[in-house]
C-alpha atoms as a PDB file:
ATOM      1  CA  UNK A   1       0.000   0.000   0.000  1.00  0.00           C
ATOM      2  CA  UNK A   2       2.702   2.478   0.968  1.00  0.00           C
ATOM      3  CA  UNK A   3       4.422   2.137  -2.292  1.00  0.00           C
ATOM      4  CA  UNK A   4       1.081   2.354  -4.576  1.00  0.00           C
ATOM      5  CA  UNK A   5       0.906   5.410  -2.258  1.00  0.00           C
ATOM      6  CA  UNK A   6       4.264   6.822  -3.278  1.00  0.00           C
ATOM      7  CA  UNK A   7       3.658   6.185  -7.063  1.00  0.00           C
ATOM      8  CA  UNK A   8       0.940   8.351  -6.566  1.00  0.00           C
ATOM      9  CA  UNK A   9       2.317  10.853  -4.866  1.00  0.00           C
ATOM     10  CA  UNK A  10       5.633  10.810  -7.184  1.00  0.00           C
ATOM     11  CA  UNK A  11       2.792  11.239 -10.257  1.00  0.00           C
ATOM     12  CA  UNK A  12       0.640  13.731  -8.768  1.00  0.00           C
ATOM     13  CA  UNK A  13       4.193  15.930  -8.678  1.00  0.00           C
ATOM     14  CA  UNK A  14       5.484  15.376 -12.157  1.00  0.00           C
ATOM     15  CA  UNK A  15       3.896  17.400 -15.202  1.00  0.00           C
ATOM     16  CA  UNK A  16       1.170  15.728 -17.146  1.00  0.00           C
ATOM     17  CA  UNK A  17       3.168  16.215 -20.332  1.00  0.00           C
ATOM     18  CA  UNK A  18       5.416  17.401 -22.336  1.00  0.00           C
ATOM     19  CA  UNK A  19       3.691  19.469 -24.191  1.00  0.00           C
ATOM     20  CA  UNK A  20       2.790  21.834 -20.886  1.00  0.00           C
ATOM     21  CA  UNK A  21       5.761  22.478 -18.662  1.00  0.00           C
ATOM     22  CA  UNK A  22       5.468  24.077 -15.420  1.00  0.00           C
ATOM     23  CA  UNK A  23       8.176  26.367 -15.510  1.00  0.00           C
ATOM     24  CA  UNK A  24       8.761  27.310 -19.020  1.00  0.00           C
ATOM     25  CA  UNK A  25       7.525  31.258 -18.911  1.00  0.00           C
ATOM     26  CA  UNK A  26       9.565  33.808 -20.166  1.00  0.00           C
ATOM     27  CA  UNK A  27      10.056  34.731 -15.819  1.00  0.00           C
ATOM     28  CA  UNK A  28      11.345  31.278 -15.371  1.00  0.00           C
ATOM     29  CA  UNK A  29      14.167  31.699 -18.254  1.00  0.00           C
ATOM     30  CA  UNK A  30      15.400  35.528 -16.360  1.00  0.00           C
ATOM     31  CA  UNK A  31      18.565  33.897 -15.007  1.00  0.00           C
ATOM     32  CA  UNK A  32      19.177  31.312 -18.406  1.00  0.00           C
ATOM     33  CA  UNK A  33      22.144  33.273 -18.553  1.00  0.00           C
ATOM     34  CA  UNK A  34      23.996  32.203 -16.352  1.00  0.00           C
ATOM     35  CA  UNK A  35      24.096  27.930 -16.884  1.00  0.00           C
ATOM     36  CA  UNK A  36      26.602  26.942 -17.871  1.00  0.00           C
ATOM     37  CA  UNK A  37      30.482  25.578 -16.630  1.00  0.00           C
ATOM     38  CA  UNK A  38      32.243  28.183 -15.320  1.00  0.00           C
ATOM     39  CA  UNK A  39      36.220  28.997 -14.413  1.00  0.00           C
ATOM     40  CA  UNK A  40      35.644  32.382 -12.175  1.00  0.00           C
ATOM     41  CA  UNK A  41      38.132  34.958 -11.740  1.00  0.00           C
ATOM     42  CA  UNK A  42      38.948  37.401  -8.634  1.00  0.00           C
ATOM     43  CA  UNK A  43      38.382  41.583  -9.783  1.00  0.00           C
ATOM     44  CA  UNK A  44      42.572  41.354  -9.967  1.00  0.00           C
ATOM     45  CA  UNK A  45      42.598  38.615 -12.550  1.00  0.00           C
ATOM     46  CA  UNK A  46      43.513  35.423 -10.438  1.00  0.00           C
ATOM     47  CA  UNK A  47      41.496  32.138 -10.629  1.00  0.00           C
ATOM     48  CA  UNK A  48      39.324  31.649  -8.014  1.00  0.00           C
ATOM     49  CA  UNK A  49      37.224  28.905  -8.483  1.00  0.00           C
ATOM     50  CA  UNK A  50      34.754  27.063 -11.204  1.00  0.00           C
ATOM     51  CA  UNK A  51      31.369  26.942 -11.140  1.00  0.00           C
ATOM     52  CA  UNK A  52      28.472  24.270 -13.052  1.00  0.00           C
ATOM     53  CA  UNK A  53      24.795  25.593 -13.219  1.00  0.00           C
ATOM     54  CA  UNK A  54      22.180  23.886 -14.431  1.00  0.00           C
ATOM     55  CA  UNK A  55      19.162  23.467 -14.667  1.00  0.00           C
ATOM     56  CA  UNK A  56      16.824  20.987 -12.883  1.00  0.00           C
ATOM     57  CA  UNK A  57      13.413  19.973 -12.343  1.00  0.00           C
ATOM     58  CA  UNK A  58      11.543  20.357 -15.590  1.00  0.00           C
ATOM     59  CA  UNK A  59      13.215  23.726 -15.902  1.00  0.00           C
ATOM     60  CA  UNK A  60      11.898  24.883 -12.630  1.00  0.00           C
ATOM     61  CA  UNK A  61      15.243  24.944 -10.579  1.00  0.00           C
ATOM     62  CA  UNK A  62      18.752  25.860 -11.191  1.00  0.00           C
ATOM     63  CA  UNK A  63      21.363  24.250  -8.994  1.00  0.00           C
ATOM     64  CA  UNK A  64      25.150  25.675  -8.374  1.00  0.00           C
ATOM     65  CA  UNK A  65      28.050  23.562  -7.686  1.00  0.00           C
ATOM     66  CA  UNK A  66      31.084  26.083  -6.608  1.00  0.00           C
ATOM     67  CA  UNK A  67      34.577  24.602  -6.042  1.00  0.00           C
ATOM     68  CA  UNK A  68      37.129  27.242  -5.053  1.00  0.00           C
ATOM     69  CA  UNK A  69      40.893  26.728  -5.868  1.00  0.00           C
ATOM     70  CA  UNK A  70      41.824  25.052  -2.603  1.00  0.00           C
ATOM     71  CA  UNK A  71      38.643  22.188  -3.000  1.00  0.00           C
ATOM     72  CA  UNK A  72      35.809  24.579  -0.774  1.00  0.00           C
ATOM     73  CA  UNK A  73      32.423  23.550  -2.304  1.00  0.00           C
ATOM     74  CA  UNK A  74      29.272  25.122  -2.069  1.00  0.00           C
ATOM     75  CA  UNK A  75      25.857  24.945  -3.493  1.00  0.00           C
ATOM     76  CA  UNK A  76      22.929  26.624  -3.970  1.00  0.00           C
ATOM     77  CA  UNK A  77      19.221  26.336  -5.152  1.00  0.00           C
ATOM     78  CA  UNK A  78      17.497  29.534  -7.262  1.00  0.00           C
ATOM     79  CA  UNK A  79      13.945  29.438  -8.533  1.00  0.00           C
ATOM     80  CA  UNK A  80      11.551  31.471  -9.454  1.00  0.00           C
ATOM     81  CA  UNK A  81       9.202  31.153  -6.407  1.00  0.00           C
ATOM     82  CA  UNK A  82       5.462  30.910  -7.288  1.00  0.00           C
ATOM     83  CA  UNK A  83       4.164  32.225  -3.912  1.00  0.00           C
ATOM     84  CA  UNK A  84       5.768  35.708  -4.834  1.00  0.00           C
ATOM     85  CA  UNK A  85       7.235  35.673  -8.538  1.00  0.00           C
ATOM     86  CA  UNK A  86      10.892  36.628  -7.044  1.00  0.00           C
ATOM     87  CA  UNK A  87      13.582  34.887  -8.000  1.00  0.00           C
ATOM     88  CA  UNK A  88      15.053  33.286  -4.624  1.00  0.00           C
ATOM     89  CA  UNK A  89      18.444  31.678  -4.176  1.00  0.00           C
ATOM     90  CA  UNK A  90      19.246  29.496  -0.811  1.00  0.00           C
ATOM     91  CA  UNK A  91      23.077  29.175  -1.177  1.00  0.00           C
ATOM     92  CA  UNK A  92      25.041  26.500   1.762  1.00  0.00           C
ATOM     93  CA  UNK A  93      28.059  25.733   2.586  1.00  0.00           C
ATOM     94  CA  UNK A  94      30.256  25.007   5.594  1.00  0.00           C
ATOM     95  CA  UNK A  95      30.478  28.339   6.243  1.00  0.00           C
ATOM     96  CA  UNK A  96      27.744  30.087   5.506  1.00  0.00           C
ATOM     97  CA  UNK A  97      24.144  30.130   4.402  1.00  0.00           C
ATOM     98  CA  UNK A  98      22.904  33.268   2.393  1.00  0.00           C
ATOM     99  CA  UNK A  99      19.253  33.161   1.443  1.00  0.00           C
ATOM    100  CA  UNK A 100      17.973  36.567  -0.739  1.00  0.00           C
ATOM    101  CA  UNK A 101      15.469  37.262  -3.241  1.00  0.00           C
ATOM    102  CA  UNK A 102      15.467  39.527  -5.767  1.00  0.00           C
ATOM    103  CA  UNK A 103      14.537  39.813  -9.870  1.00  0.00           C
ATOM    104  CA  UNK A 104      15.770  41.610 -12.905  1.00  0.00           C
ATOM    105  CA  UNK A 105      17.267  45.100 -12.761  1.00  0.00           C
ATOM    106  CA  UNK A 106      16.415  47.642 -15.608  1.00  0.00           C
ATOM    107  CA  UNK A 107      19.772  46.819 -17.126  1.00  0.00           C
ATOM    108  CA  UNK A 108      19.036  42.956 -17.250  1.00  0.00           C
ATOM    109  CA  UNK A 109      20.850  42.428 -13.969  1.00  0.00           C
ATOM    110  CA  UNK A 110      19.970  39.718 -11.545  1.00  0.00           C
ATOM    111  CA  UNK A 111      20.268  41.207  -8.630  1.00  0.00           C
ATOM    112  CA  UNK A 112      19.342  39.344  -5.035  1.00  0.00           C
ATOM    113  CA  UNK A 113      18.981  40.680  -1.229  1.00  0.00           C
ATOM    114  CA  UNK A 114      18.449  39.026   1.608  1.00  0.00           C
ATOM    115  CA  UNK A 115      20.895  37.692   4.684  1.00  0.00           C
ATOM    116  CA  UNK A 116      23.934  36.046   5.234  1.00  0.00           C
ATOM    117  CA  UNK A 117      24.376  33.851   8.102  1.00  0.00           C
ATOM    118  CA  UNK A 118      27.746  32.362   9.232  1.00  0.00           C
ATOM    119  CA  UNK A 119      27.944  29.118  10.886  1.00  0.00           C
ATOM    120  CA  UNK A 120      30.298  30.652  13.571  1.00  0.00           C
ATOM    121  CA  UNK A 121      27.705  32.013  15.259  1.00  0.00           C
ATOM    122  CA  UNK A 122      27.578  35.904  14.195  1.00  0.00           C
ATOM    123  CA  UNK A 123      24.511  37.992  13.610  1.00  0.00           C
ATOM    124  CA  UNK A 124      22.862  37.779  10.391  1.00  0.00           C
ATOM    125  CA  UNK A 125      23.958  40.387   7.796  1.00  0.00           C
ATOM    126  CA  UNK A 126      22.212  41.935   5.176  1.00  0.00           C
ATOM    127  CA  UNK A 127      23.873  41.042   1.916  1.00  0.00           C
ATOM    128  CA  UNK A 128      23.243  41.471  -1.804  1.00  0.00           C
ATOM    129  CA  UNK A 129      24.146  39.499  -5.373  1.00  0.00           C
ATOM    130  CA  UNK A 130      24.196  41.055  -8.878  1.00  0.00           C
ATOM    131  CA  UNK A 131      25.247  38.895 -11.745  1.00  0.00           C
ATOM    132  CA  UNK A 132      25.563  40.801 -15.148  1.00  0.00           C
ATOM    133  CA  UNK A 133      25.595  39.085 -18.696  1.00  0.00           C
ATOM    134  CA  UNK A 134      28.691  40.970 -20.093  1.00  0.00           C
ATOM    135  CA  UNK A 135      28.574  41.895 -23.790  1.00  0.00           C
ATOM    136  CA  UNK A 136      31.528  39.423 -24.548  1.00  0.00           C
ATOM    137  CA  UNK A 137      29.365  36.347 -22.797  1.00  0.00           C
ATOM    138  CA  UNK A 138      31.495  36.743 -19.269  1.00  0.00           C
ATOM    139  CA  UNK A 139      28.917  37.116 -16.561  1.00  0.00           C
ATOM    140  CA  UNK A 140      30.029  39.253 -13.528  1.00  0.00           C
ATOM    141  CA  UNK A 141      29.064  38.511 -10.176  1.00  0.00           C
ATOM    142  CA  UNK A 142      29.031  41.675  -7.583  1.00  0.00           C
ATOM    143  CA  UNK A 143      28.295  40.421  -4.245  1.00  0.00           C
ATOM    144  CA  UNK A 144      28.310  42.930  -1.204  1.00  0.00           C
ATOM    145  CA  UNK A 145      27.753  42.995   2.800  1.00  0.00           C
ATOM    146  CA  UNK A 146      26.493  45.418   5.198  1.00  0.00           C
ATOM    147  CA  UNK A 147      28.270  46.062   8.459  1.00  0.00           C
ATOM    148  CA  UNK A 148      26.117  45.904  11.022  1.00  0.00           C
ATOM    149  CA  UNK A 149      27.597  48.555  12.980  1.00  0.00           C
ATOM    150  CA  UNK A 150      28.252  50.947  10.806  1.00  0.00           C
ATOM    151  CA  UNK A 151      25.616  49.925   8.039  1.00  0.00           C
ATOM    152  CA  UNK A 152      27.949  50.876   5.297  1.00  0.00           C
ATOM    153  CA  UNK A 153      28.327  48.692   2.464  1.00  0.00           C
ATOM    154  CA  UNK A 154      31.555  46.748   1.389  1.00  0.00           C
ATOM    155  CA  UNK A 155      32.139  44.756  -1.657  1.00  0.00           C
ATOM    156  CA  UNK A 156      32.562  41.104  -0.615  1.00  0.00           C
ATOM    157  CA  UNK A 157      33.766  39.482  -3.814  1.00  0.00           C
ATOM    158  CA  UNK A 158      33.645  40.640  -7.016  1.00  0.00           C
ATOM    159  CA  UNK A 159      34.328  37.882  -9.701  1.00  0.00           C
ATOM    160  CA  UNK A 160      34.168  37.850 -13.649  1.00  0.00           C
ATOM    161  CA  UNK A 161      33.071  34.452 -15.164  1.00  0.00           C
ATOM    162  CA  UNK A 162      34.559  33.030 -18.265  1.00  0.00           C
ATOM    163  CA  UNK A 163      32.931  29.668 -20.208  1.00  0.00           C
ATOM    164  CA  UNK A 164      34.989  27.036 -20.271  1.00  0.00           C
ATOM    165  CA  UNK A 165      36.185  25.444 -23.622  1.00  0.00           C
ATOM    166  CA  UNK A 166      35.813  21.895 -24.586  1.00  0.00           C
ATOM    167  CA  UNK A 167      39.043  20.198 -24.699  1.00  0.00           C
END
């Protein structure tokens, strides 16, 4: 019974066909831009990291895999979210979870805002993401954090990213 239960369940979850998927409106294709497999580079030219987005779920989710260039790995989850039709993205890692929302800027700009939260046990900060489609195909990534003290705002990395080519 439990598994005829599950198939159902698993069913009742999965689009009906083809021919009508969830998550195919023009809003769900905002951030398209960025999928792709990445090598990132640090505002003074260094390699930082790589980076693989894709997209999931019928098109409804697209999932980050970040390895920096001592093996640190992080992921994160961005969807349009149907409750509020803001693009949300719940990054994790072992050091910190952000979680922001956010949509489109005038210039075509993603740009997020929401919290970060470090696993050490500090406050919450407010904290921001902007990635820009560059004319050239680079995409860069702004992201900045507010000091809770002084609640100025400080650039917290600032990284350009460049397709990688097929071998």
């Amino acid at each position: 019974m439990r598994l005829i239960l599950a198939a159902a369940l698993l069913l009742a979850a999965t689009p009906a066909t083809a021919e009508t998927p969830p998550c195919a409106s023009e809003a769900h294709h905002a951030f398209d831009f960025w999928i792709g497999d990445w090598d990132v580079y640090a505002q003074d030219g260094t390699l930082a990291g790589s980076n693989s987005i894709t997209r999931e779920e019928y098109g409804c989710l697209l999932v980050e895999r970040w390895t920096d260039i001592n093996g640190v790995t992080g992921q994160s989850y961005n969807y349009l979210d149907p409750a509020t039709d803001k693009w949300r993205q719940l990054w994790i890692s072992a050091g910190s979870v952000i979680d922001y929302t956010g949509g489109l800027t005038e210039t075509g700009a993603m740009k997020l805002e929401g919290t970060i939260t470090y696993r050490n046990g500090a406050a919450p900060s407010p904290f921001t993401g902007e990635w820009t489609l560059n004319e050239d195909g680079t995409v860069t990534q702004h992201f900045q954090q507010q000091d809770a003290t002084t609640g100025e705002w400080s650039d917290w990395f600032i990284g350009k990213y460049v397709r990688k080519t097929a071998d």
